[in-house]
Protein backbone atom coordinates (compact mmCIF):
# COMPACT_ATOMS: atom_id res chain seq x y z
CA UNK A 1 -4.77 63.82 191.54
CA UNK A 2 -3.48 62.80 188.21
CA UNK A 3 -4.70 62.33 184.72
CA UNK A 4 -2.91 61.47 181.31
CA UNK A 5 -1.12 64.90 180.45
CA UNK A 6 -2.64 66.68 183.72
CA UNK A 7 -3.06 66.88 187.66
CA UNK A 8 -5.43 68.73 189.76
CA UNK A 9 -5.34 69.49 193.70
CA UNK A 10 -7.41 70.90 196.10
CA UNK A 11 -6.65 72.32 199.59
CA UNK A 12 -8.81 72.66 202.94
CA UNK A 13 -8.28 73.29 206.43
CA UNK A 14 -10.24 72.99 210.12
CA UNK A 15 -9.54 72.68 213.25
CA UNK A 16 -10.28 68.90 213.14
CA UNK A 17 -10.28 66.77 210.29
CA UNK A 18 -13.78 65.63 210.87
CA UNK A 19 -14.34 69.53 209.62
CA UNK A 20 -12.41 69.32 206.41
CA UNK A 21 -14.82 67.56 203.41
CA UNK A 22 -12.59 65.40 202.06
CA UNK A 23 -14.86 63.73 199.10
CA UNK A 24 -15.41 67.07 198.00
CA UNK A 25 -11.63 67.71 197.63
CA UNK A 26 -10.64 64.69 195.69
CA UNK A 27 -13.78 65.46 193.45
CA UNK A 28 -12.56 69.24 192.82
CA UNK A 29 -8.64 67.44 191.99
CA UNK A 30 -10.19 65.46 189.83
CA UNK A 31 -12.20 67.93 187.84
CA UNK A 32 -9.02 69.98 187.61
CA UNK A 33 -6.88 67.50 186.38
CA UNK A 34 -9.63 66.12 183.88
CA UNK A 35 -10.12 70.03 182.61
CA UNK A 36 -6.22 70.92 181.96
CA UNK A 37 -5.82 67.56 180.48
CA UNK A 38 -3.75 68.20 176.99
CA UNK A 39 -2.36 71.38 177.49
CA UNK A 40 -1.14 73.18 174.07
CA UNK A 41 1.88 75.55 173.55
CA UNK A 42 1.22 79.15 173.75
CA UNK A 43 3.58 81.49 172.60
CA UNK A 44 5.88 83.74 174.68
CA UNK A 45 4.51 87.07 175.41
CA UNK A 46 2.29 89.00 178.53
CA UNK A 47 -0.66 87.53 179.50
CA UNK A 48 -2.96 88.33 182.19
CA UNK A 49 -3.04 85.02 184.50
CA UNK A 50 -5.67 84.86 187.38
CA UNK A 51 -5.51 82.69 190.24
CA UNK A 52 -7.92 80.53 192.95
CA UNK A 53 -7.45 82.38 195.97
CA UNK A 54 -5.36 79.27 197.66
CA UNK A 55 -3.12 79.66 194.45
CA UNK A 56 -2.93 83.36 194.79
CA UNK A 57 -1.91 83.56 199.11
CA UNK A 58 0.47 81.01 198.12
CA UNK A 59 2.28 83.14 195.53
CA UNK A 60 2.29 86.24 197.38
CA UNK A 61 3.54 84.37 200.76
CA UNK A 62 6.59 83.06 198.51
CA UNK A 63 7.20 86.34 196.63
CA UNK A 64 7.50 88.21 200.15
CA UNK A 65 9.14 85.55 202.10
CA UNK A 66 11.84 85.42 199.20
CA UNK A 67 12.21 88.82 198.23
CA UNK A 68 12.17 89.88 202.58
CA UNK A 69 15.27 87.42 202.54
CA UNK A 70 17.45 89.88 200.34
CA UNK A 71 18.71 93.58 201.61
CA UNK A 72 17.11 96.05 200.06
CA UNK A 73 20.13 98.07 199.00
CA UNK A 74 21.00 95.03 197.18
CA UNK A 75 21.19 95.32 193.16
CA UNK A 76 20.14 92.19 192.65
CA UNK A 77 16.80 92.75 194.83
CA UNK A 78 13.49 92.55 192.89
CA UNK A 79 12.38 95.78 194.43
CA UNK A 80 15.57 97.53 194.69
CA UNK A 81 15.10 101.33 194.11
CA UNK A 82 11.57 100.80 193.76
CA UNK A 83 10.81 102.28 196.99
CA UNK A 84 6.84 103.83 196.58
CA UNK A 85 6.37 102.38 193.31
CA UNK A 86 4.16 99.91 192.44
CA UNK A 87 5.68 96.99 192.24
CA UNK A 88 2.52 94.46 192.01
CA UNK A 89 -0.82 94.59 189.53
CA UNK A 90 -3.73 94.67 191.96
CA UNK A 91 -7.02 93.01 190.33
């Protein structure tokens, strides 16, 4: 779903399709792309960002499957000589 400036999306699963409420996705898009519509500039800096839980299993699927795809003795891995540190804020 897109809007001047903005998009929204919404994701939902079942067995069958008949399952997954489809009108109630494009309806959540919408609202989503209507809400971030006109985004300003923020400056650069730390800032605590908190995600849907679809956005959130995404990320942490990626982070693994990318960072599994390096050796660990590698310098340029993210967790390299991090081994039992914390590596990851948990909320």
């Amino acid at each position: 779903m897109v809007a001047p400036g903005s998009s929204g999306w919404a994701k939902a699963g079942g067995p069958f399709m008949k399952y997954v409420d489809t009108e109630a996705m494009a309806i959540k898009a919408a609202k989503k792309a209507v809400s971030s519509a006109d985004p300003v500039e923020i400056e650069p800096g730390h800032y605590t960002v908190i995600l849907e839980p679809i956005g959130g299993g995404w990320t942490n699927r990626r982070f693994w499957y990318t960072t599994l795809q390096r050796r660990a003795t590698s310098t340029s891995f993210l967790v390299s000589g991090k081994v039992g540190k914390q590596v990851l804020a948990l909320i």
